[in-house]
N, C-alpha and C. Protein backbone atom coordinates (compact mmCIF):
# COMPACT_ATOMS: atom_id res chain seq x y z
N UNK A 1 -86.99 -42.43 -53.87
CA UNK A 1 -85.69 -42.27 -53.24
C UNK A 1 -85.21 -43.62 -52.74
N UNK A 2 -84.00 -44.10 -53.22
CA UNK A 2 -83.51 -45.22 -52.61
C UNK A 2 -82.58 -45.13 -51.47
N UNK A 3 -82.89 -46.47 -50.51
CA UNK A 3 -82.82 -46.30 -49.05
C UNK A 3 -81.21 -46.39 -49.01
N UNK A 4 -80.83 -45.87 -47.89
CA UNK A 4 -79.39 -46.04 -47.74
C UNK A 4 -78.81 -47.80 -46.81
N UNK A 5 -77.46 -48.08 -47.60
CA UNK A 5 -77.98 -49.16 -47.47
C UNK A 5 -76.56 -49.57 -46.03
N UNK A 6 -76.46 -50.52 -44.88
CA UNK A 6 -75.96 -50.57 -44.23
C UNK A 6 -74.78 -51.50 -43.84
N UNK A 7 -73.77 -51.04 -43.36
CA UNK A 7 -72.77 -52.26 -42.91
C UNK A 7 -72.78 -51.82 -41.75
N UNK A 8 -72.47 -52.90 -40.80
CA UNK A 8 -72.46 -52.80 -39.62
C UNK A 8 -70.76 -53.72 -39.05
N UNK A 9 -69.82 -52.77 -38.26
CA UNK A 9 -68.52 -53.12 -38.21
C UNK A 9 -68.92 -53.33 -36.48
N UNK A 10 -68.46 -54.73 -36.26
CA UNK A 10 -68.63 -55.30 -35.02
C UNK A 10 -66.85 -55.09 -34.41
N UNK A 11 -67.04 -54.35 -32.88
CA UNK A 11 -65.51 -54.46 -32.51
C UNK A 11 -65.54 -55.16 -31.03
N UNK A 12 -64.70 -55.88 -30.94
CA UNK A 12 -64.36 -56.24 -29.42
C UNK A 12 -63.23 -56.20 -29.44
N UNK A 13 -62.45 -56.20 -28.31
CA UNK A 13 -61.09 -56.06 -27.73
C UNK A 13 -60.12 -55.02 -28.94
N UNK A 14 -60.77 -54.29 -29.58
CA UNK A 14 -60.13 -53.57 -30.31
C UNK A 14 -60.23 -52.20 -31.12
N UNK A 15 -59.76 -51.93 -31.85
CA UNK A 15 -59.94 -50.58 -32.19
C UNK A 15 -60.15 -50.63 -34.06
N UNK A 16 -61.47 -49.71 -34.96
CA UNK A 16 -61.43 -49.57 -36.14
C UNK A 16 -60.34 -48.87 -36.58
N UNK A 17 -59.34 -49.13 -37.45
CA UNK A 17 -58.20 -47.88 -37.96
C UNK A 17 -58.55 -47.31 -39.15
N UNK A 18 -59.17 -47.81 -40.21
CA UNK A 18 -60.05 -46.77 -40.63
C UNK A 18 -61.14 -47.63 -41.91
N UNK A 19 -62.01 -47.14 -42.60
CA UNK A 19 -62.65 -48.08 -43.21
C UNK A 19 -62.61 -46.66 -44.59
N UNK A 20 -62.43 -47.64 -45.72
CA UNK A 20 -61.75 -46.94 -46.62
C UNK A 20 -62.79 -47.09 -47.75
N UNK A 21 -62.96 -45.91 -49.07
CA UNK A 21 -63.33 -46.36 -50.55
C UNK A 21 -65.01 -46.33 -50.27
N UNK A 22 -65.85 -46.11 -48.93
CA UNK A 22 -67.54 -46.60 -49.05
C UNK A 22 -68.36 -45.43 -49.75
N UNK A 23 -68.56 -46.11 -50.59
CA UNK A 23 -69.52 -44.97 -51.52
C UNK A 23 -70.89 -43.95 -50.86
N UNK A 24 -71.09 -43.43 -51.54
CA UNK A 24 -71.84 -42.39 -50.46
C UNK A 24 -73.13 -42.96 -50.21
N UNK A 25 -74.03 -43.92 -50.70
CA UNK A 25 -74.90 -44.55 -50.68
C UNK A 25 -75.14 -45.76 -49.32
N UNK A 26 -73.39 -46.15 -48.56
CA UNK A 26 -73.20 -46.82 -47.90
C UNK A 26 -73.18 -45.67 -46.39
N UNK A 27 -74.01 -46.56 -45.37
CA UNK A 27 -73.80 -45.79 -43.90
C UNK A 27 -73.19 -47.20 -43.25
N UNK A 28 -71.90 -46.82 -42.85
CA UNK A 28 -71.05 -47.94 -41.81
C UNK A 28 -71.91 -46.81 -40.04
N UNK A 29 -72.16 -48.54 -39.39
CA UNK A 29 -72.23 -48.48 -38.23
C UNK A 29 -71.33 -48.97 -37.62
N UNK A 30 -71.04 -48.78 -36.49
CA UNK A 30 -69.56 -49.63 -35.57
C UNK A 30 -70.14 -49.47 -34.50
N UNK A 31 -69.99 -51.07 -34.31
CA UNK A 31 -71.08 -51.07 -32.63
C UNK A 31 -69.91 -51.54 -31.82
N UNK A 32 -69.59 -50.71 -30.74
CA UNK A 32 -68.40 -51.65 -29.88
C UNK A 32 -68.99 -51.96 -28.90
N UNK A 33 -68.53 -53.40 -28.44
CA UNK A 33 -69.00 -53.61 -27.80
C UNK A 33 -68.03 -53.84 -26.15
N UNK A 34 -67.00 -53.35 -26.76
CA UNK A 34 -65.96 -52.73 -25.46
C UNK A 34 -66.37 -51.81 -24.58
N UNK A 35 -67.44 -51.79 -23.32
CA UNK A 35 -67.95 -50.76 -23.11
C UNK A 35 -67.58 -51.10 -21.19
N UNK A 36 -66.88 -51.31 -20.98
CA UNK A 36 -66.26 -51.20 -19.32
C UNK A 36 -65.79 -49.88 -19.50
N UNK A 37 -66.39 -48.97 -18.62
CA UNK A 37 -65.75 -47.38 -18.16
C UNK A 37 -66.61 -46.39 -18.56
N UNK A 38 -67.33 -47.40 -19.59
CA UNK A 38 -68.48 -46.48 -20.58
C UNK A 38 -69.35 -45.19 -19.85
N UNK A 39 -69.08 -44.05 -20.19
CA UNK A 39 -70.76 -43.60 -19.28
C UNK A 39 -72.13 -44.60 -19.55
N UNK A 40 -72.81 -44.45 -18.79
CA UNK A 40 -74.29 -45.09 -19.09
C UNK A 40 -75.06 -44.52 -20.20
N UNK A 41 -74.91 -43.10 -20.30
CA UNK A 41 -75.43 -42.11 -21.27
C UNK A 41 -75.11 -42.49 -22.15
N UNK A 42 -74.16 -43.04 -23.00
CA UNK A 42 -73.25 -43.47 -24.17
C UNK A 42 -73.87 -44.96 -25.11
N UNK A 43 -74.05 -45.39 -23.76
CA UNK A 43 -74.94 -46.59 -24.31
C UNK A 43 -75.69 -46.77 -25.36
N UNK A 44 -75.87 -47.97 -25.54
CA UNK A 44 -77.41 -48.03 -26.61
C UNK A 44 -77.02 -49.25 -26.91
N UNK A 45 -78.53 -49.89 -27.02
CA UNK A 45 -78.65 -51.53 -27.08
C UNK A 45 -78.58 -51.55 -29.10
N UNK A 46 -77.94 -52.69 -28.87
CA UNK A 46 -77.30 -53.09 -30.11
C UNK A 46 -78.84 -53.42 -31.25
N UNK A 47 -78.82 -53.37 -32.50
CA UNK A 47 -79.81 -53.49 -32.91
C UNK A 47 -79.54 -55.09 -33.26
N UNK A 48 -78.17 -55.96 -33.09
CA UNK A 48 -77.90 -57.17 -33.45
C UNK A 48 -78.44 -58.21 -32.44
N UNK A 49 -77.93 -57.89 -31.48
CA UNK A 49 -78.45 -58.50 -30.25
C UNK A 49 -78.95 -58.06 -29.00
N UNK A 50 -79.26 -57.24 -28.61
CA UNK A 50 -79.95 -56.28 -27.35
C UNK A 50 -78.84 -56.12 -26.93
N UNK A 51 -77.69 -56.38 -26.53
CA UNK A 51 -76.12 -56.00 -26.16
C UNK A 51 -76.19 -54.88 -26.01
N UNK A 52 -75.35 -54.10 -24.76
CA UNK A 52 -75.05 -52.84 -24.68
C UNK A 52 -73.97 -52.64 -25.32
N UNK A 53 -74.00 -51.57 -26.33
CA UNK A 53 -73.00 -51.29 -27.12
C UNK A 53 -72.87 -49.73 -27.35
N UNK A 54 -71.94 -49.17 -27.70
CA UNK A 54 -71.60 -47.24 -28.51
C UNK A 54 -71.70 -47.78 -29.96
N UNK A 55 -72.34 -47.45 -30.27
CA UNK A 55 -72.70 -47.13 -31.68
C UNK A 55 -72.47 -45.67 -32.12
N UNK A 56 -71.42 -45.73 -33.70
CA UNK A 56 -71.10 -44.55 -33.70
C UNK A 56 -71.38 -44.97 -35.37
N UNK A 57 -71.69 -43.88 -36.16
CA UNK A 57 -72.03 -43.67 -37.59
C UNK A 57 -71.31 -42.93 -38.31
N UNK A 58 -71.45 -43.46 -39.75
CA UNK A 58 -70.52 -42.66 -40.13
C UNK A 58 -71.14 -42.75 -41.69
């Protein structure tokens, strides 16, 4: 079985509007790292840099 393979969409001061065409073989991560207001629960350290970031998958 071949592994699924990853992009990782870095955001600051902004918002993804949409990410288009990724074949099903591709898993987009989006790590924001806009996280003032954040719950704490929401969190999770970045796998890029230990950074607190929301990481959301898709």
């Amino acid at each position: 079985m071949q592994e699924n393979r990853v992009i990782q969409v870095i955001v600051e001061g902004g918002l993804v509007q949409e990410i288009l065409n990724v074949p099903s073989d591709i898993e987009i991560q989006v790590l924001d790292y806009d996280v003032q207001g954040v719950n704490k629960e929401s969190l999770e350290k970045s796998p890029l840099d230990g950074q607190p970031c929301c990481i959301t998958v898709y």
